[in-house]
C-alpha atoms as a PDB file:
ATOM      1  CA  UNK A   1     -59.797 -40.443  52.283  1.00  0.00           C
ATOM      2  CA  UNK A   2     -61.877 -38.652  55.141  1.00  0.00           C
ATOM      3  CA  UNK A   3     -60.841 -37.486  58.749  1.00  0.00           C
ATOM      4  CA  UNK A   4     -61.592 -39.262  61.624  1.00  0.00           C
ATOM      5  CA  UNK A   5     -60.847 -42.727  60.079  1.00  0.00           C
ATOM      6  CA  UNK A   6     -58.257 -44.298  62.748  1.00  0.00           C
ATOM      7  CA  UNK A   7     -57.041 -47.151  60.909  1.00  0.00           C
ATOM      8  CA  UNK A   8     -55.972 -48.549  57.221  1.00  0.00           C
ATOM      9  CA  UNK A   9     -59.231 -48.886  54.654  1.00  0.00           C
ATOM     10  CA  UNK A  10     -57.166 -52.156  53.041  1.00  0.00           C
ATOM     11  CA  UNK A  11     -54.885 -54.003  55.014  1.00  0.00           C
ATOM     12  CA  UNK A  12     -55.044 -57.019  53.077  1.00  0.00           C
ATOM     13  CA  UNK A  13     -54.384 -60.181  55.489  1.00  0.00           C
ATOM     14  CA  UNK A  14     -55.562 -62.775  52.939  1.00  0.00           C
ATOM     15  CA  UNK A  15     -52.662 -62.447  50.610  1.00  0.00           C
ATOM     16  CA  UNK A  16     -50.448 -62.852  53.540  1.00  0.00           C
ATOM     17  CA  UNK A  17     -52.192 -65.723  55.072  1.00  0.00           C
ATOM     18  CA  UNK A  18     -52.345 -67.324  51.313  1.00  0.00           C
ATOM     19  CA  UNK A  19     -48.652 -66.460  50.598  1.00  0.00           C
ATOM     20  CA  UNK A  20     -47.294 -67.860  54.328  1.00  0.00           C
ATOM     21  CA  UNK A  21     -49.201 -71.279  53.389  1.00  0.00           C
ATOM     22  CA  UNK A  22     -47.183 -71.632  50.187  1.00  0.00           C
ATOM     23  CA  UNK A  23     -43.957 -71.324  51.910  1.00  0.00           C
ATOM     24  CA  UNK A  24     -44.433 -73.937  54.614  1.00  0.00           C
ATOM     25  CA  UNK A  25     -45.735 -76.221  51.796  1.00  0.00           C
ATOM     26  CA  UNK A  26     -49.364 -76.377  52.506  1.00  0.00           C
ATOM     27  CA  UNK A  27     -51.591 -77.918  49.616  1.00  0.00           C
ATOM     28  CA  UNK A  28     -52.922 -81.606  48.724  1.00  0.00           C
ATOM     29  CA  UNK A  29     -52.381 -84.411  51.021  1.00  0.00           C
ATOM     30  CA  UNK A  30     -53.714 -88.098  50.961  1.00  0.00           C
ATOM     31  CA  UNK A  31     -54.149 -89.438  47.047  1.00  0.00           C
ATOM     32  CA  UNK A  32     -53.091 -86.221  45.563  1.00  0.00           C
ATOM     33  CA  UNK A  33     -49.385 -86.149  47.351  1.00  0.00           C
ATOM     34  CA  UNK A  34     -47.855 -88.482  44.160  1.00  0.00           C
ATOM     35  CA  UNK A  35     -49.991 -86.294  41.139  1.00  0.00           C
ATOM     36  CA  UNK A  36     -48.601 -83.273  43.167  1.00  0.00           C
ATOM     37  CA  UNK A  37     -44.899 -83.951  43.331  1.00  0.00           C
ATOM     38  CA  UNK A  38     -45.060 -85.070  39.430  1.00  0.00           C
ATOM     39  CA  UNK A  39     -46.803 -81.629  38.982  1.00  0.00           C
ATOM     40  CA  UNK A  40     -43.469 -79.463  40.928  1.00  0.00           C
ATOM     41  CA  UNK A  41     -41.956 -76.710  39.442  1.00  0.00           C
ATOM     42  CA  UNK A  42     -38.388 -77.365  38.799  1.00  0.00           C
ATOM     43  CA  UNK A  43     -36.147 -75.779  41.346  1.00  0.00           C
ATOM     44  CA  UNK A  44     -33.000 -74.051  40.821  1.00  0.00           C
ATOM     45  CA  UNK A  45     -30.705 -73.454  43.705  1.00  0.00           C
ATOM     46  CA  UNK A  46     -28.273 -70.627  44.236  1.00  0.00           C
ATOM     47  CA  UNK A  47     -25.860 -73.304  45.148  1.00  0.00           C
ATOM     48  CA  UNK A  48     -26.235 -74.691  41.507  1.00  0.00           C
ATOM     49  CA  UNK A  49     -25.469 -71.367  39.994  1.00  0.00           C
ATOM     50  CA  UNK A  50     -22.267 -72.698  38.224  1.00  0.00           C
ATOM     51  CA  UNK A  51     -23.908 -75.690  36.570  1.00  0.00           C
ATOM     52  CA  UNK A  52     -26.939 -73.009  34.886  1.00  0.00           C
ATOM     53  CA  UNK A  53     -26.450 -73.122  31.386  1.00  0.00           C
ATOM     54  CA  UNK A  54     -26.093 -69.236  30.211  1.00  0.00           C
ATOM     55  CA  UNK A  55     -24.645 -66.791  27.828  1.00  0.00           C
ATOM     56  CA  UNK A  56     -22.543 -64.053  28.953  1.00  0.00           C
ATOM     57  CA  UNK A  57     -24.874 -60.699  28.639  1.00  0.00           C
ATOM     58  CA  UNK A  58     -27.919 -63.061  28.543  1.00  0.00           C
ATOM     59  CA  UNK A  59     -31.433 -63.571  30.034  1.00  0.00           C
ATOM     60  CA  UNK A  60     -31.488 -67.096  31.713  1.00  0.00           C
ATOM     61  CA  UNK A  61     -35.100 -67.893  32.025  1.00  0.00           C
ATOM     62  CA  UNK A  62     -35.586 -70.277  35.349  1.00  0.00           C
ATOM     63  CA  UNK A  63     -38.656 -72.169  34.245  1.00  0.00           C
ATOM     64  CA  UNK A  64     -39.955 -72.867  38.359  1.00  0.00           C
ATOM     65  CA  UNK A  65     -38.835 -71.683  41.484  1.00  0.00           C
ATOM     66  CA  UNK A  66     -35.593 -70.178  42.301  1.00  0.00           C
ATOM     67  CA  UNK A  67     -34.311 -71.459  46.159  1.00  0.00           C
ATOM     68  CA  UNK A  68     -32.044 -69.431  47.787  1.00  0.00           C
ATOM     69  CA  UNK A  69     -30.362 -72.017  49.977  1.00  0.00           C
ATOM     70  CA  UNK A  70     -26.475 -70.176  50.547  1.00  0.00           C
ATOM     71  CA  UNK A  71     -25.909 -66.742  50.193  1.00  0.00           C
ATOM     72  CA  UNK A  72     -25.771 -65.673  46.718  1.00  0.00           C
ATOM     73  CA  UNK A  73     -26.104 -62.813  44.315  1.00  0.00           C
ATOM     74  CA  UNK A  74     -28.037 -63.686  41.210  1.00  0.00           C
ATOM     75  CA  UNK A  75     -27.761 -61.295  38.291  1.00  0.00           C
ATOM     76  CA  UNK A  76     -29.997 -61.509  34.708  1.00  0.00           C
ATOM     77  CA  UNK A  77     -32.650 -64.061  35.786  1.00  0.00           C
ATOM     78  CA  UNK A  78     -36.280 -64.345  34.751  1.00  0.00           C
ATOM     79  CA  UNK A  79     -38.073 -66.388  37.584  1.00  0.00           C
ATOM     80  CA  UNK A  80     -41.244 -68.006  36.045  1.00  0.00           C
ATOM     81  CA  UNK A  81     -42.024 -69.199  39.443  1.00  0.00           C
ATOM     82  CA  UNK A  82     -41.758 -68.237  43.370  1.00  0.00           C
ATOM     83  CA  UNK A  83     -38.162 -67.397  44.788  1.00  0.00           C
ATOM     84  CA  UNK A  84     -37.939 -68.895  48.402  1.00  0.00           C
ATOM     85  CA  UNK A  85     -35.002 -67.714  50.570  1.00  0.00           C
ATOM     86  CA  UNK A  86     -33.833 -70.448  53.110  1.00  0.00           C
ATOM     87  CA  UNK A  87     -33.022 -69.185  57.060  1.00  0.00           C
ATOM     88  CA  UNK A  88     -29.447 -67.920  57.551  1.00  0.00           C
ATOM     89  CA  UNK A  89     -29.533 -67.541  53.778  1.00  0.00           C
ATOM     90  CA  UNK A  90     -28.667 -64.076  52.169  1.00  0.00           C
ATOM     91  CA  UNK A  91     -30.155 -63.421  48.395  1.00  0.00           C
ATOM     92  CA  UNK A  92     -29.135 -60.719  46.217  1.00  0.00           C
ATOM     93  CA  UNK A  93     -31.302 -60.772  42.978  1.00  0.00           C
ATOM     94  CA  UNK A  94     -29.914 -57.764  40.238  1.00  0.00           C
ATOM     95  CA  UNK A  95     -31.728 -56.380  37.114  1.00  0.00           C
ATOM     96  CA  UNK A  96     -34.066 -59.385  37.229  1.00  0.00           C
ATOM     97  CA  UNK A  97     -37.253 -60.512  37.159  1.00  0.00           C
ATOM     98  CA  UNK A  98     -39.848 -62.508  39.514  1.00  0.00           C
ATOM     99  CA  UNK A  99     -43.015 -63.778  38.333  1.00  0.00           C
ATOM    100  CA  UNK A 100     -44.267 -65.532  41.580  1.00  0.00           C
ATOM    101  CA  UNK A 101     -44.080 -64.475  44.669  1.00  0.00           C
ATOM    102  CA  UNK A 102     -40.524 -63.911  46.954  1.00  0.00           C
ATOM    103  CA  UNK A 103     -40.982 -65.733  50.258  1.00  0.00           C
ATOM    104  CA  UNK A 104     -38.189 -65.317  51.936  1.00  0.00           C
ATOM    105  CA  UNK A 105     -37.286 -66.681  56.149  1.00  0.00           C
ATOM    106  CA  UNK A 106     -33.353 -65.186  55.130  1.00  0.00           C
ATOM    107  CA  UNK A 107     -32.074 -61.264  54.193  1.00  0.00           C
ATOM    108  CA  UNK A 108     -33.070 -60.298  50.519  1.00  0.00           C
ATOM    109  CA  UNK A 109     -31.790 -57.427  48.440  1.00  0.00           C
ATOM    110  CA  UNK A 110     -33.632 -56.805  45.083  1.00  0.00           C
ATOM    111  CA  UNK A 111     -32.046 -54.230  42.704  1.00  0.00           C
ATOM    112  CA  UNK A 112     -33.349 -53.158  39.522  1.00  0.00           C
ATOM    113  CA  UNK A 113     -35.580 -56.382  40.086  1.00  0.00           C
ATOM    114  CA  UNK A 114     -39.192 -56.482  39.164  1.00  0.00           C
ATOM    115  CA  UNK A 115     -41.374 -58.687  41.203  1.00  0.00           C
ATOM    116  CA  UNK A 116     -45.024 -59.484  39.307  1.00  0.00           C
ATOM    117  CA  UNK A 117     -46.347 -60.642  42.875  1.00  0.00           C
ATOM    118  CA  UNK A 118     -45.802 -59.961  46.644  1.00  0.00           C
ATOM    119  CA  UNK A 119     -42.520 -60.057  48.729  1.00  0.00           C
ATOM    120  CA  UNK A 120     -43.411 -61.849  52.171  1.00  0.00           C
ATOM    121  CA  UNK A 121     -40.393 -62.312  54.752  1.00  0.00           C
ATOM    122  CA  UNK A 122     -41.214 -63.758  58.222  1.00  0.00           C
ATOM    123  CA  UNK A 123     -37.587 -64.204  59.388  1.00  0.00           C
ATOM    124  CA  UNK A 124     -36.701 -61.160  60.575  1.00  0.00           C
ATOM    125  CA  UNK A 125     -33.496 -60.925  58.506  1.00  0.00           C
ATOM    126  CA  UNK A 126     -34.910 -58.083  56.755  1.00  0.00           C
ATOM    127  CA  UNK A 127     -35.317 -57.013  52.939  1.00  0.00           C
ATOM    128  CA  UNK A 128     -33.485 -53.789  51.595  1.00  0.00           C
ATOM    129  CA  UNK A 129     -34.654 -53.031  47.561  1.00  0.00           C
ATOM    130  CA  UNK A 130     -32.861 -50.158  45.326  1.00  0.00           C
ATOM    131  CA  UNK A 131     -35.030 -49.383  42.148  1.00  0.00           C
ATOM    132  CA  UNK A 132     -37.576 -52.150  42.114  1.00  0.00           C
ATOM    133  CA  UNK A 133     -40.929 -52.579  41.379  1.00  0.00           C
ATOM    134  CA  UNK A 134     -43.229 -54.636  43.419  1.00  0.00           C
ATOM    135  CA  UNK A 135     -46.535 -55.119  41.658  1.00  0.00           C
ATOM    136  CA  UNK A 136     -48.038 -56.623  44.715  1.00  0.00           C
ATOM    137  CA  UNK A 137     -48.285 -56.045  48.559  1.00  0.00           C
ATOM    138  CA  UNK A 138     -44.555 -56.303  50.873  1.00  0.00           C
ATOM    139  CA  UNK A 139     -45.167 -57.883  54.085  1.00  0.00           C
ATOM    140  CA  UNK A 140     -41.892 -58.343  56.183  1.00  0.00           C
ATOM    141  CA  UNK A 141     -41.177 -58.911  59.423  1.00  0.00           C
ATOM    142  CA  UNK A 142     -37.414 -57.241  60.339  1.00  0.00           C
ATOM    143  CA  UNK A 143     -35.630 -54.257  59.269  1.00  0.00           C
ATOM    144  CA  UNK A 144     -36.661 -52.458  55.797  1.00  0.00           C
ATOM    145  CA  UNK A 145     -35.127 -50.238  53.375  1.00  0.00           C
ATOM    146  CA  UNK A 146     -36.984 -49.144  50.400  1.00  0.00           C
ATOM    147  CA  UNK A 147     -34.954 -47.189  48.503  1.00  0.00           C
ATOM    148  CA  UNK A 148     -35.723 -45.355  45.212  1.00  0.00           C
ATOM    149  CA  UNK A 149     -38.643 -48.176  44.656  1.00  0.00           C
ATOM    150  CA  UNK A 150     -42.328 -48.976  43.890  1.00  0.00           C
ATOM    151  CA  UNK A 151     -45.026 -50.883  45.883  1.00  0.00           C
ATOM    152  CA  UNK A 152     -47.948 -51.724  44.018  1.00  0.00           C
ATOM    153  CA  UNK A 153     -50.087 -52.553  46.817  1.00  0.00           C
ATOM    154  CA  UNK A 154     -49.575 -52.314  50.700  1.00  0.00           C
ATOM    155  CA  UNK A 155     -46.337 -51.800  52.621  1.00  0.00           C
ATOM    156  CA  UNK A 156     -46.943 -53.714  56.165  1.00  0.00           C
ATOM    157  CA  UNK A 157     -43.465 -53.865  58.330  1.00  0.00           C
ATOM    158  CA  UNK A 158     -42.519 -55.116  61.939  1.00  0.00           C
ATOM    159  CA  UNK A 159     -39.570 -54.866  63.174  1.00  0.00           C
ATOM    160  CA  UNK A 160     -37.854 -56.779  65.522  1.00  0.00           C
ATOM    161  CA  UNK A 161     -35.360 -56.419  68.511  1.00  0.00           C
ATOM    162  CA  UNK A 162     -32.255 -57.596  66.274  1.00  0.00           C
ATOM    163  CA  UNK A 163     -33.449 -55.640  62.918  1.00  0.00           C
ATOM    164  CA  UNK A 164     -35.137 -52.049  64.182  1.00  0.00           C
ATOM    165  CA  UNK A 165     -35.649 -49.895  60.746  1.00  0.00           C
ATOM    166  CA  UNK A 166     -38.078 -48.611  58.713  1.00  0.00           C
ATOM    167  CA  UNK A 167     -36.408 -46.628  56.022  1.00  0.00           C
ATOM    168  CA  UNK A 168     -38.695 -45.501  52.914  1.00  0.00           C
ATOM    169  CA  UNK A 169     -36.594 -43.035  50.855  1.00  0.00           C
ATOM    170  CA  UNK A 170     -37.364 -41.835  47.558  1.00  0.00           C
ATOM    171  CA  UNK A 171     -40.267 -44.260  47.565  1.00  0.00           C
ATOM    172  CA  UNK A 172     -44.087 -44.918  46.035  1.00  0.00           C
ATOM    173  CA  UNK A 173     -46.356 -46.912  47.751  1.00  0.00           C
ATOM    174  CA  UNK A 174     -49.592 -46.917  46.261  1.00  0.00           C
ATOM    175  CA  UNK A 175     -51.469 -48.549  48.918  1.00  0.00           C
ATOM    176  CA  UNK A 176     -51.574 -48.647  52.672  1.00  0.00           C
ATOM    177  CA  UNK A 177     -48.351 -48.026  54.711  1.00  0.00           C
ATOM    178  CA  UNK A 178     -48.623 -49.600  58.254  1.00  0.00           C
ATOM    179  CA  UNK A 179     -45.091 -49.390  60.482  1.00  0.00           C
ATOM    180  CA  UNK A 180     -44.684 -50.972  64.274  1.00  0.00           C
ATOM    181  CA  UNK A 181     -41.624 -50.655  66.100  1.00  0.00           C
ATOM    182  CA  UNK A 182     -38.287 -49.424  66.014  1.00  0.00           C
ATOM    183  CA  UNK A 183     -36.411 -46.528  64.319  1.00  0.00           C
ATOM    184  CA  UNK A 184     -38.360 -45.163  61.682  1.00  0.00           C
ATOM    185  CA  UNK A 185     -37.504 -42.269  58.800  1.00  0.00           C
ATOM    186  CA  UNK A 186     -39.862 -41.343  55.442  1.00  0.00           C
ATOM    187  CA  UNK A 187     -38.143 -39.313  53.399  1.00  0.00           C
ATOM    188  CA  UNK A 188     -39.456 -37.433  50.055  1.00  0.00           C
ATOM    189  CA  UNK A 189     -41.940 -40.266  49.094  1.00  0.00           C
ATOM    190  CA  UNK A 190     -45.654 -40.781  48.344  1.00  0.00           C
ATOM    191  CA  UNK A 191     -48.199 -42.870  49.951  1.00  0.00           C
ATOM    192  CA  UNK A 192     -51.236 -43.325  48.234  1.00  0.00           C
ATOM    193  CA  UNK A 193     -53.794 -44.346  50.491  1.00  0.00           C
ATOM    194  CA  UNK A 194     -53.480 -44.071  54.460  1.00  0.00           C
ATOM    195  CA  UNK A 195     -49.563 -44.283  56.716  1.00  0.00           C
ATOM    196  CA  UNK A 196     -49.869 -45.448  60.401  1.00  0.00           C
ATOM    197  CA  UNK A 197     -46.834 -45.991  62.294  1.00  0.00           C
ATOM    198  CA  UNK A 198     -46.962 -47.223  65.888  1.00  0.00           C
ATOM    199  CA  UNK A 199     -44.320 -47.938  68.774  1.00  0.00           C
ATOM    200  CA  UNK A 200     -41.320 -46.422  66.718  1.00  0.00           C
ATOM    201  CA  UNK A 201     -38.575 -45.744  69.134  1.00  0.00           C
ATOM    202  CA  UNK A 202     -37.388 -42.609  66.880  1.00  0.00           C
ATOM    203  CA  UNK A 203     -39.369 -40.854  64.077  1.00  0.00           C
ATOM    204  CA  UNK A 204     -38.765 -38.738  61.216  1.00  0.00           C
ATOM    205  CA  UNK A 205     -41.289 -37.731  58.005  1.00  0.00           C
ATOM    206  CA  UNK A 206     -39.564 -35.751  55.502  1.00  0.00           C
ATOM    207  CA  UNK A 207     -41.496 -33.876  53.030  1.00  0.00           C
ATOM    208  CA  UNK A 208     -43.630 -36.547  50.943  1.00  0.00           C
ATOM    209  CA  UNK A 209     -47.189 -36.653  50.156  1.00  0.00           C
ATOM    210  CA  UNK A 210     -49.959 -38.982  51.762  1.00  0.00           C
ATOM    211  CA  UNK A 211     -53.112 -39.207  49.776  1.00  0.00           C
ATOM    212  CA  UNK A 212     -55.573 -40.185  52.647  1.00  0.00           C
ATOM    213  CA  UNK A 213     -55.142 -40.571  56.370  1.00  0.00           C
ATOM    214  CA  UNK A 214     -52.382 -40.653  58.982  1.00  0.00           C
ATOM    215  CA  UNK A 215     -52.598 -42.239  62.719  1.00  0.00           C
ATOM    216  CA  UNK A 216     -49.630 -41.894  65.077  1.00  0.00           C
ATOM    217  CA  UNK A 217     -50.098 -44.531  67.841  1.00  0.00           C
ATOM    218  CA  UNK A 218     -48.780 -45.813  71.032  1.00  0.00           C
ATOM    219  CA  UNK A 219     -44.972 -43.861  70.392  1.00  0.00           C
ATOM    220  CA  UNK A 220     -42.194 -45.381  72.581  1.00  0.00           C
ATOM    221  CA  UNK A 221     -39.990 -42.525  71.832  1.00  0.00           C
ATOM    222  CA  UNK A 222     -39.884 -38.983  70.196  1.00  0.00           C
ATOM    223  CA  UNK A 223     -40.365 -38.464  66.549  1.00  0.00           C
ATOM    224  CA  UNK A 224     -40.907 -35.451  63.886  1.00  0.00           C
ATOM    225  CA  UNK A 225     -42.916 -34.667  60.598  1.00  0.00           C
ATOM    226  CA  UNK A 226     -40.484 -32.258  59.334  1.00  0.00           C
ATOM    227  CA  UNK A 227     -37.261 -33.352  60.862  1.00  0.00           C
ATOM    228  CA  UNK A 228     -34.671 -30.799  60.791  1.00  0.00           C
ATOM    229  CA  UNK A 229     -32.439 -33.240  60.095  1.00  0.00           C
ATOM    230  CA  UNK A 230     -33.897 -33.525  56.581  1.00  0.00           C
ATOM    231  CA  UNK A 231     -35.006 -29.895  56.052  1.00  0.00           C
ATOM    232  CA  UNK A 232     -37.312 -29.156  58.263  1.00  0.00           C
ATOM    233  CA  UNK A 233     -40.413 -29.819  55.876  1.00  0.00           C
ATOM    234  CA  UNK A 234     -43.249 -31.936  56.939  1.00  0.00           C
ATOM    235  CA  UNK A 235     -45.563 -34.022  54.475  1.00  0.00           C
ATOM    236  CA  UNK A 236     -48.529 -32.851  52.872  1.00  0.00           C
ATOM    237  CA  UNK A 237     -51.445 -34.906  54.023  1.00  0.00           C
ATOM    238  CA  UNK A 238     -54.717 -34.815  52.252  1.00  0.00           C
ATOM    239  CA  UNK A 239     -56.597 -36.499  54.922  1.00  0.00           C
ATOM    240  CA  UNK A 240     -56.343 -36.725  58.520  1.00  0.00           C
ATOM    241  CA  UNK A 241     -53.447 -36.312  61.369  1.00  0.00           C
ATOM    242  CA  UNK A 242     -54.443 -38.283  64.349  1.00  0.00           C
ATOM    243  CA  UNK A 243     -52.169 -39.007  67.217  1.00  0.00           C
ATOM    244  CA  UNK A 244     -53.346 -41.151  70.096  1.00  0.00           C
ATOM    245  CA  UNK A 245     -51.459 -41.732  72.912  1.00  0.00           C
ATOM    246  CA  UNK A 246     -47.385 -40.418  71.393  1.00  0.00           C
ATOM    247  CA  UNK A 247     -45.846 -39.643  74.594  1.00  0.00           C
ATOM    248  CA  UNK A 248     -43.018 -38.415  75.374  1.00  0.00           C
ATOM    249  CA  UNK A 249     -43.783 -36.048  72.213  1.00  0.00           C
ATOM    250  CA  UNK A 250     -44.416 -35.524  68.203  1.00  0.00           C
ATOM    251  CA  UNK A 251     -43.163 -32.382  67.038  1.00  0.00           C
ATOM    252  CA  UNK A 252     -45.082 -31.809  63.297  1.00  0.00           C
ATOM    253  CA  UNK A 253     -43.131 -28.649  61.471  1.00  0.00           C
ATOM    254  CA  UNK A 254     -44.498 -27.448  58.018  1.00  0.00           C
ATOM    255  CA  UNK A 255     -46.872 -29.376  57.470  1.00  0.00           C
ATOM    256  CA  UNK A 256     -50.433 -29.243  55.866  1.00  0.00           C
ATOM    257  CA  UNK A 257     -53.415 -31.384  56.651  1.00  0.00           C
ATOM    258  CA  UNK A 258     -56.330 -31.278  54.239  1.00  0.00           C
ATOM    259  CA  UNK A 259     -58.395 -32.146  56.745  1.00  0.00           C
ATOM    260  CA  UNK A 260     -58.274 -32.770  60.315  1.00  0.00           C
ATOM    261  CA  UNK A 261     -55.942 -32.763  63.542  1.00  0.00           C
ATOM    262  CA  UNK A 262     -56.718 -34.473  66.399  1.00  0.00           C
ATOM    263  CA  UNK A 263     -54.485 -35.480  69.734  1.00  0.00           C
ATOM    264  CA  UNK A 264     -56.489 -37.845  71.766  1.00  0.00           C
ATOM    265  CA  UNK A 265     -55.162 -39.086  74.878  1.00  0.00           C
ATOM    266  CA  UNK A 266     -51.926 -36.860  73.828  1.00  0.00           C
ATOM    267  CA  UNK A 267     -52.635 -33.227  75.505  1.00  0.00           C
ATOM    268  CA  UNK A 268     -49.709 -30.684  74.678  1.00  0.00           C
ATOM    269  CA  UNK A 269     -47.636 -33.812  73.409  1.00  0.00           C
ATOM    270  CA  UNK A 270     -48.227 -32.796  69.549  1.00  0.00           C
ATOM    271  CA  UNK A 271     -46.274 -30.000  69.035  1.00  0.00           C
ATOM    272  CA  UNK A 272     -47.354 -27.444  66.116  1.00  0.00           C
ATOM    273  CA  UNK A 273     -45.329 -24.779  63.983  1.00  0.00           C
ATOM    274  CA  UNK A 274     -46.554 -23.393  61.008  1.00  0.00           C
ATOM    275  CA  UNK A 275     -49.225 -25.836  60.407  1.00  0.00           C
ATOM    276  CA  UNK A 276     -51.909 -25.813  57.834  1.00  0.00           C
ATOM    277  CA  UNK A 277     -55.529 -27.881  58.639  1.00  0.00           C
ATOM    278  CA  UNK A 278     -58.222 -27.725  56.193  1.00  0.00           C
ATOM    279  CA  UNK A 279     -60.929 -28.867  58.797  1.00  0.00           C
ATOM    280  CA  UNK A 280     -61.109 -28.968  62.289  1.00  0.00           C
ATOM    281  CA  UNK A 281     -58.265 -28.545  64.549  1.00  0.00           C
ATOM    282  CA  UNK A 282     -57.828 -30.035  68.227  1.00  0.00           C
ATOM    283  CA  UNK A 283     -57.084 -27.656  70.489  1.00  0.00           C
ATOM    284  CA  UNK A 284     -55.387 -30.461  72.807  1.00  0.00           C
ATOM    285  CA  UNK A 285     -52.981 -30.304  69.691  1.00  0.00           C
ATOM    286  CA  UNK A 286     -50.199 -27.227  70.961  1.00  0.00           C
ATOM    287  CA  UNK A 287     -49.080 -24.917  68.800  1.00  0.00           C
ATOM    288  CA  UNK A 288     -45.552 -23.398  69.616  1.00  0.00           C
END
């Protein structure tokens, strides 16, 4: 934690890139392709569902990778692999667990689900989670609802044109939080280490904690820490605010900074009332 720090410490790309190469299927080629393909995990496919031998109340342990190739909801699983979600597919996965990784191109929805791993969607169809636990990093590209949930590691969301939210509610994420694009609310959760959001197209921080920085970038639209449509009550901050560049304005209402406030490139755009800032405070930053 420390002010003047205008970007993540930990944004951790090699898990991504190393996740992203599992799901297109990257790996041996030449003489190893046969010993390989003897070597596969043994898939299970949502479309199978009816053939899985189960009891009624029952854990059924999937001893590979679970394939979510229709839309399905999947309830009392324990996934000793991956779980891959097909395009135009739409995976619900209930009071379960995932050992591997979820790699999903379709929607997922994980409730009461533990994943041991990361959760990496590049489709754009979004992920939406209701008391889970992710024990790694999320990296998804599309809308995102964390609700009432864990993250582990890092929380790194895009949206796109099609699927425009960021909506962490109720919500720890121990690492990193970075946010581009679209409409974007944090409501009474914790961030452990530093939150920057850029080009949201409507902001609001409710209440919440962040243990070290936060950088408000390159804003396409108005936004709020301490919304009044959630109480009024900003986050407390034990590092940094920085905003750079967050025309057409940031109002920040009850909030307290441990250490400093800075506007750069944002002069009378960051509007302040009552404010509390441990270190030094920007005059270019306008109290009100």
């Amino acid at each position: 934690m420390g002010g003047g720090r205008t970007a993540p410490r930990r944004v951790r790309a090699a898990w991504a890139a190393l996740v992203l190469a599992a799901a297109t299927g990257a790996g041996t080629a030449g003489g190893g392709t046969a010993a390989a393909a003897a070597a596969a995990p043994e898939t299970h496919r949502c479309s199978e569902q009816e053939s899985w031998p189960r009891e009624p109340g029952q854990t059924y342990v999937i001893e590979g990778d679970l394939v979510g190739d229709v839309s399905c909801h999947v309830t009392g699983v324990q996934v000793l692999g991956d779980v891959h979600v097909d395009a135009g597919a739409h995976l619900g996965l209930y009071t379960s667990v995932v050992e591997g990784d979820v790699v999903s191109v379709g929607a997922v929805y994980l409730d009461g689900t533990i994943v041991l791993r990361d959760v990496h969607l590049t489709g754009g169809a979004g992920l939406a989670t209701y008391a889970a636990h992710v024990h790694g990093s999320v990296q998804a590209a599309g809308s995102i609802i964390l609700d009432d949930s864990t993250v582990d590691g890092d929380l790194l969301a895009a949206a796109s044109a099609t699927q425009p939210w960021l909506r962490v509610v109720g919500t720890t994420v121990r690492g990193d939080v970075v946010g581009h694009g679209g409409d974007m609310t944090f409501a009474w959760s914790h961030v452990g280490e530093d939150l920057t959001l850029a080009r949201w197209s409507n902001l609001r921080v409710c209440e919440g904690t962040v243990g070290g920085d936060v950088l408000l970038t390159s804003a396409a639209g108005t936004g709020a820490l301490g919304a009044s449509s959630c109480g009024g009550r900003g986050p407390t901050i034990e590092g940094s605010l920085t905003a750079v560049d967050v025309q057409p304005s940031v109002s920040v209402l009850r909030t307290s900074v441990g250490r400093d406030l800075r506007c750069v490139a944002s002069p009378g755009l960051v509007q302040l009332f009552s404010v509390t800032v441990g270190g030094f405070r920007d005059p270019g930053c306008r109290a009100r």
